[in-house]
N, C-alpha and C. Protein backbone atom coordinates (compact mmCIF):
# COMPACT_ATOMS: atom_id res chain seq x y z
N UNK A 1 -32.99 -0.21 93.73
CA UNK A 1 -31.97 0.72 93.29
C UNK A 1 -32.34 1.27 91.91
N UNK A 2 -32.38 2.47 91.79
CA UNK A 2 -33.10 3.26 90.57
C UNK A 2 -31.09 3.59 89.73
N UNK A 3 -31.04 2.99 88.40
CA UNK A 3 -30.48 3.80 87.83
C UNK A 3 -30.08 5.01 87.26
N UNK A 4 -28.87 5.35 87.03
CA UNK A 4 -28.71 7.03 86.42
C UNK A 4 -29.18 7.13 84.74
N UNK A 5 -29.95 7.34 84.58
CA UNK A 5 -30.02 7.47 83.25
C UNK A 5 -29.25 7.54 82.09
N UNK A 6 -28.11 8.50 82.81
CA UNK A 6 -27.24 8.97 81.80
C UNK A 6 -26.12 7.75 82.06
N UNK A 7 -26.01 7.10 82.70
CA UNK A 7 -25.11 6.24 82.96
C UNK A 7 -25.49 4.80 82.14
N UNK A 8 -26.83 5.02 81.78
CA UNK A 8 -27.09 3.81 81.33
C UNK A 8 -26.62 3.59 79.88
N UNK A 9 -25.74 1.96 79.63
CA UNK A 9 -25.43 1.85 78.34
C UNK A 9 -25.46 0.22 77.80
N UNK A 10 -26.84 0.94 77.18
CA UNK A 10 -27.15 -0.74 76.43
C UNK A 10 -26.72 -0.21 74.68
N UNK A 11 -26.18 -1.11 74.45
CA UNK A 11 -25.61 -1.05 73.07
C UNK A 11 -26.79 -0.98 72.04
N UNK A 12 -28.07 -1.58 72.53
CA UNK A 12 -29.32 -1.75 71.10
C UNK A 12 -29.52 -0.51 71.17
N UNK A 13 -29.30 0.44 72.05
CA UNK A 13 -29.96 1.85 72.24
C UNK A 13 -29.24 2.70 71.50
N UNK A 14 -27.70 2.15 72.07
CA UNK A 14 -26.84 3.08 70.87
C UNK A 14 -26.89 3.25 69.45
N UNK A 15 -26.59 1.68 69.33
CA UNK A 15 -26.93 1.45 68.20
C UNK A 15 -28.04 2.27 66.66
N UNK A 16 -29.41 2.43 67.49
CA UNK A 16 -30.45 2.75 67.20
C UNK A 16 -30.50 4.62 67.14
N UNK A 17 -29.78 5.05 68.44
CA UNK A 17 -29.33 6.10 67.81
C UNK A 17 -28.25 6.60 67.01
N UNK A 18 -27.83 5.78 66.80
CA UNK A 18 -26.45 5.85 65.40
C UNK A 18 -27.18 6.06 64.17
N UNK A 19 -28.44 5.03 63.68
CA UNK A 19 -28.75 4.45 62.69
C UNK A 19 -29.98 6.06 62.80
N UNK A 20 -30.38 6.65 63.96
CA UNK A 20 -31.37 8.01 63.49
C UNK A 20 -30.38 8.98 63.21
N UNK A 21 -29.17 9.24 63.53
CA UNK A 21 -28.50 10.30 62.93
C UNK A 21 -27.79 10.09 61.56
N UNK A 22 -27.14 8.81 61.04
CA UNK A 22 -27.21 8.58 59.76
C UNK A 22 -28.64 8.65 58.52
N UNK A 23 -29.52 8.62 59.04
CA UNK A 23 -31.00 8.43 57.99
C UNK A 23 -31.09 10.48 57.87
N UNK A 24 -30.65 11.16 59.22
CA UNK A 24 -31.09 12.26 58.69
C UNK A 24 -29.58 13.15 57.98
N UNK A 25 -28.53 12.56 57.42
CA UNK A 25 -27.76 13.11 57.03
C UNK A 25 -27.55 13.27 55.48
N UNK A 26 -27.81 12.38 55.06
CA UNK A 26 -28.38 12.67 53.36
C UNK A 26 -29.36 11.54 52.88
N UNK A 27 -30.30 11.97 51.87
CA UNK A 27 -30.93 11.21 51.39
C UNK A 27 -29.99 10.47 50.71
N UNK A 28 -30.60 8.97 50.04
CA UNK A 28 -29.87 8.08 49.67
C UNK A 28 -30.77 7.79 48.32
N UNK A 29 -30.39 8.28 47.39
CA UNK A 29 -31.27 7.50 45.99
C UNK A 29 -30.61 6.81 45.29
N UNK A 30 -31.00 6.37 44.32
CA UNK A 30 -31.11 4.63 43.35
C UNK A 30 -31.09 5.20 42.07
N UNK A 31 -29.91 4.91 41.07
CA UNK A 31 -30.30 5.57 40.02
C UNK A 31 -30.37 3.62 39.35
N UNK A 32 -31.11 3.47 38.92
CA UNK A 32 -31.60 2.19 38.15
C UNK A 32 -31.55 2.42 36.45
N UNK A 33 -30.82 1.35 35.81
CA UNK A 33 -31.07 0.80 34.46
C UNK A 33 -31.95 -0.19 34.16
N UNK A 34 -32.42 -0.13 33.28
CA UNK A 34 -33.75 -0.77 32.73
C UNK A 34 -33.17 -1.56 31.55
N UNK A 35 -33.41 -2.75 31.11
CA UNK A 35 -33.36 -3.54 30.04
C UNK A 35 -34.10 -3.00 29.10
N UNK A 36 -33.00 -3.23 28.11
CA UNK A 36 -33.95 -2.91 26.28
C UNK A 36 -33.29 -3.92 25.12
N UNK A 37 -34.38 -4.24 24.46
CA UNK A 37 -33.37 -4.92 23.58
C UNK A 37 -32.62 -4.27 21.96
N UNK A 38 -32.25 -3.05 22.25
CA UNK A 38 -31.75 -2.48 21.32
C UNK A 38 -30.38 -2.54 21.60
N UNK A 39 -29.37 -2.09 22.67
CA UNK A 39 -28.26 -1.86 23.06
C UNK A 39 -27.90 -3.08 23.47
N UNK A 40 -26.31 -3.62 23.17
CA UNK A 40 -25.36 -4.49 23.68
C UNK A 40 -24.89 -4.74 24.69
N UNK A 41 -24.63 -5.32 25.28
CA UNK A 41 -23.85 -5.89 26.23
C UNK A 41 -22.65 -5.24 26.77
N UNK A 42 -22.06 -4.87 25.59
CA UNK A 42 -20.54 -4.10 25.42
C UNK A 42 -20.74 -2.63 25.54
N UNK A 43 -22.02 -2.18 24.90
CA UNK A 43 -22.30 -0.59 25.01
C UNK A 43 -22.69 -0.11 26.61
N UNK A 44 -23.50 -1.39 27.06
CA UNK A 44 -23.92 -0.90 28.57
C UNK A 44 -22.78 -0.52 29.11
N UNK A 45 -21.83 -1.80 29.36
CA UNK A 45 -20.59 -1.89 29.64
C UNK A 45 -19.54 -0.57 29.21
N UNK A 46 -19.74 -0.30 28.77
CA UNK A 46 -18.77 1.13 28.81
C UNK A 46 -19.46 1.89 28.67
N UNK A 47 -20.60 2.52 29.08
CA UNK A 47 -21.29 3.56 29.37
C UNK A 47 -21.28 3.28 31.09
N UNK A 48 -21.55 2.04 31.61
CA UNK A 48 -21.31 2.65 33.05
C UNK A 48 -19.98 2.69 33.64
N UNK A 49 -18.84 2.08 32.45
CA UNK A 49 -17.50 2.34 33.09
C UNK A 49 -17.41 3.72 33.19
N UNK A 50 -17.96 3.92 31.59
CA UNK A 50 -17.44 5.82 31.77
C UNK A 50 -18.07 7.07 32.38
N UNK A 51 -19.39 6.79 32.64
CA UNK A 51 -20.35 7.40 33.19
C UNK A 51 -20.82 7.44 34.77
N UNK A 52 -20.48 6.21 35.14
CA UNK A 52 -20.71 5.85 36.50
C UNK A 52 -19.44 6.02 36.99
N UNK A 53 -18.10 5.34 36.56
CA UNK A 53 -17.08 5.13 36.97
C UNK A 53 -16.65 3.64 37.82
N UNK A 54 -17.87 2.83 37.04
CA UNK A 54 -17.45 1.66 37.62
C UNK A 54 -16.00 0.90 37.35
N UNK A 55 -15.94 -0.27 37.78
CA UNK A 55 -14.67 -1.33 37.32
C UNK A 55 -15.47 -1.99 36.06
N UNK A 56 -14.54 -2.67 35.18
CA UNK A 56 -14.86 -3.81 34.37
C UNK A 56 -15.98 -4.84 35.07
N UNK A 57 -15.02 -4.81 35.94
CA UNK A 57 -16.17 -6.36 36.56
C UNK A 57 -17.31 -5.58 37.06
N UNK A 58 -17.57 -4.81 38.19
CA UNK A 58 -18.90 -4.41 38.15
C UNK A 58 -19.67 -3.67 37.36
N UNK A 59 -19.55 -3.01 36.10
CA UNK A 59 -20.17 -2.79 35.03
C UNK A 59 -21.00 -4.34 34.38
N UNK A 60 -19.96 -5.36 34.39
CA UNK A 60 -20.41 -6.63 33.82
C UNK A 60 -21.26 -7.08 34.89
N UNK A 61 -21.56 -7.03 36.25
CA UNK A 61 -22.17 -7.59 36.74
C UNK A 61 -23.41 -6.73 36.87
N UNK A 62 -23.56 -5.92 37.04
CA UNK A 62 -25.14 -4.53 36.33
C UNK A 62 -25.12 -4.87 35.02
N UNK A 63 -24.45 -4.98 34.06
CA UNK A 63 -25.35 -5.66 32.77
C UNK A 63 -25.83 -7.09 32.75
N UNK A 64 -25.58 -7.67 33.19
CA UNK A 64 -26.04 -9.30 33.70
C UNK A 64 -26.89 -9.13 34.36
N UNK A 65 -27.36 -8.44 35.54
CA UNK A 65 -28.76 -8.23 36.60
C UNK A 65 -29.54 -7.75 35.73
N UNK A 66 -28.98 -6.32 34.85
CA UNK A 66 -30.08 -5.57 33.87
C UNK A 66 -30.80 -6.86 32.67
N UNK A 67 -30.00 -7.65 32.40
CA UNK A 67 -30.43 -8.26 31.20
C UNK A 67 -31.25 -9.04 31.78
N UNK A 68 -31.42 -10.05 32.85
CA UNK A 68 -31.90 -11.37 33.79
C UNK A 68 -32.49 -10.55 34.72
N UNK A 69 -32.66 -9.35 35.23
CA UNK A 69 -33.52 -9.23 36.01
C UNK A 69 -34.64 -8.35 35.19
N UNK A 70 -34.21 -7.35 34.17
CA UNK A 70 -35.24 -6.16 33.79
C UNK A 70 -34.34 -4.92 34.16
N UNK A 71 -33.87 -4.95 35.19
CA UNK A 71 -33.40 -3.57 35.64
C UNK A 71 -32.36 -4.15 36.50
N UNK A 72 -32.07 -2.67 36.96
CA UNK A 72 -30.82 -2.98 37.95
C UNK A 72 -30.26 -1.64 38.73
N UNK A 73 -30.07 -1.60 39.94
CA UNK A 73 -29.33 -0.47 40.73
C UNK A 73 -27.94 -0.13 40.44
N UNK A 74 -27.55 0.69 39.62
CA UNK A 74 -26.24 0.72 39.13
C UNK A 74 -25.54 1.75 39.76
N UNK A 75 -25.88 2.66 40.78
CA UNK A 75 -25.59 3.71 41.54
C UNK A 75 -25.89 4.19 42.94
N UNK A 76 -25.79 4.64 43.67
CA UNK A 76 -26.53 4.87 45.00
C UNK A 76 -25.90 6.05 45.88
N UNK A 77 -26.46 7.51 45.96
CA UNK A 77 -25.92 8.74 46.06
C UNK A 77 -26.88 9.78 46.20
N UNK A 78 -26.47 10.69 46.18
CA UNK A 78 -27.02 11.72 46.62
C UNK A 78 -28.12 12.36 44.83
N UNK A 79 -28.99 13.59 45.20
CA UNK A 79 -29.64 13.45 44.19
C UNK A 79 -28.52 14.39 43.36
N UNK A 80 -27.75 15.43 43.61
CA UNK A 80 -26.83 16.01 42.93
C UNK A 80 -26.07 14.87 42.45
N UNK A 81 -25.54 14.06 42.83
CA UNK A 81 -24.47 12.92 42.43
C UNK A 81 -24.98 12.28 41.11
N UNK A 82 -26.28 11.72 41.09
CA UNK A 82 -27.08 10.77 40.62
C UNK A 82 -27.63 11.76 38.92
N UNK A 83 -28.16 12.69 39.43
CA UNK A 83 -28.53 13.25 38.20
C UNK A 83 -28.12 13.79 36.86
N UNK A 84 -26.70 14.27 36.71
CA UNK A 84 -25.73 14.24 35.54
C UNK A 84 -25.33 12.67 35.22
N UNK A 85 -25.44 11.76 36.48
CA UNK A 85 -25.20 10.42 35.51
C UNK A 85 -26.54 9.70 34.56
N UNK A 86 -27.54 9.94 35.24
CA UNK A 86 -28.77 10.04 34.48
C UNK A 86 -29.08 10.18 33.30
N UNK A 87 -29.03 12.03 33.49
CA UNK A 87 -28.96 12.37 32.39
C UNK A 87 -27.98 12.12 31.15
N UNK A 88 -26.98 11.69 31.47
CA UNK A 88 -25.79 11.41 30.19
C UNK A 88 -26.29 9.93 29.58
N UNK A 89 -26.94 9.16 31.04
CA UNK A 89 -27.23 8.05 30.17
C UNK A 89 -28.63 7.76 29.27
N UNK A 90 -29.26 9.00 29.49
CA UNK A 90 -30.50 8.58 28.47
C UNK A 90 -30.20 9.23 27.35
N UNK A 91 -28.63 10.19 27.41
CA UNK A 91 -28.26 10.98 26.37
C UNK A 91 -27.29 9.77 25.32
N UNK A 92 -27.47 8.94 25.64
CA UNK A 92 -27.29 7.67 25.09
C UNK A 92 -27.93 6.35 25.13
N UNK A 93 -29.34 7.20 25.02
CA UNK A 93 -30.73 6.18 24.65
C UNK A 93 -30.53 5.05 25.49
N UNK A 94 -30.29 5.24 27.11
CA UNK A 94 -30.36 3.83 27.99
C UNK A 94 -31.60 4.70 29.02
N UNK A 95 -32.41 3.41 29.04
CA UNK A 95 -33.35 4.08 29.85
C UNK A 95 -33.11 3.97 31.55
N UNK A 96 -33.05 4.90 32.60
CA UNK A 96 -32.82 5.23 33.65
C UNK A 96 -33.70 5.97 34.34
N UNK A 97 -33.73 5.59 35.54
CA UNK A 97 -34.71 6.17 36.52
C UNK A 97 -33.85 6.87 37.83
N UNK A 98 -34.66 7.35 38.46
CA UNK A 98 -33.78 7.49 39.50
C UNK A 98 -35.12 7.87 40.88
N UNK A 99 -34.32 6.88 42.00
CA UNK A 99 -35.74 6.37 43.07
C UNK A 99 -35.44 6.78 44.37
């Protein structure tokens, strides 16, 4: 007995085409902070409250990864989204990338 093709429904298949029409709907970039030892703890901290628009607590938890890891993913968006936050933050001598 030959199946209908179109009738056929395995979920890994769906699945898999879910996950190709999300990848082509926007790029997804990384805007990353970098550790320095010039700036505080407290300055990071309200530069990505006010800049990013984080919470208290996740501002504190991106300055804790930034300090103990080197860097840190503090954003994740489109490249329009990503790039005025960027730029504001190296306009306050924090170094930032964006990947």
């Amino acid at each position: 007995m030959i199946e209908n093709p179109n009738l056929y429904d395995n979920p890994k298949r769906k699945y898999e085409e879910d996950v190709l029409v999300l990848e082509n709907i926007d790029d997804v970039y990384k805007l990353i902070v970098h550790n320095d030892d010039i700036h505080t703890f407290d300055f990071v901290i309200d530069c990505l409250m006010e800049i990013c628009n984080h919470t208290m607590e996740q501002a504190e938890q991106c300055t804790i990864l930034i300090h103990y890891k080197g860097k840190a993913t503090v954003k994740t968006g489109s490249m329009d989204v990503l790039k005025p936050m960027h730029n504001k933050l190296i306009s306050r001598s924090l170094t930032s990338e964006i990947v």
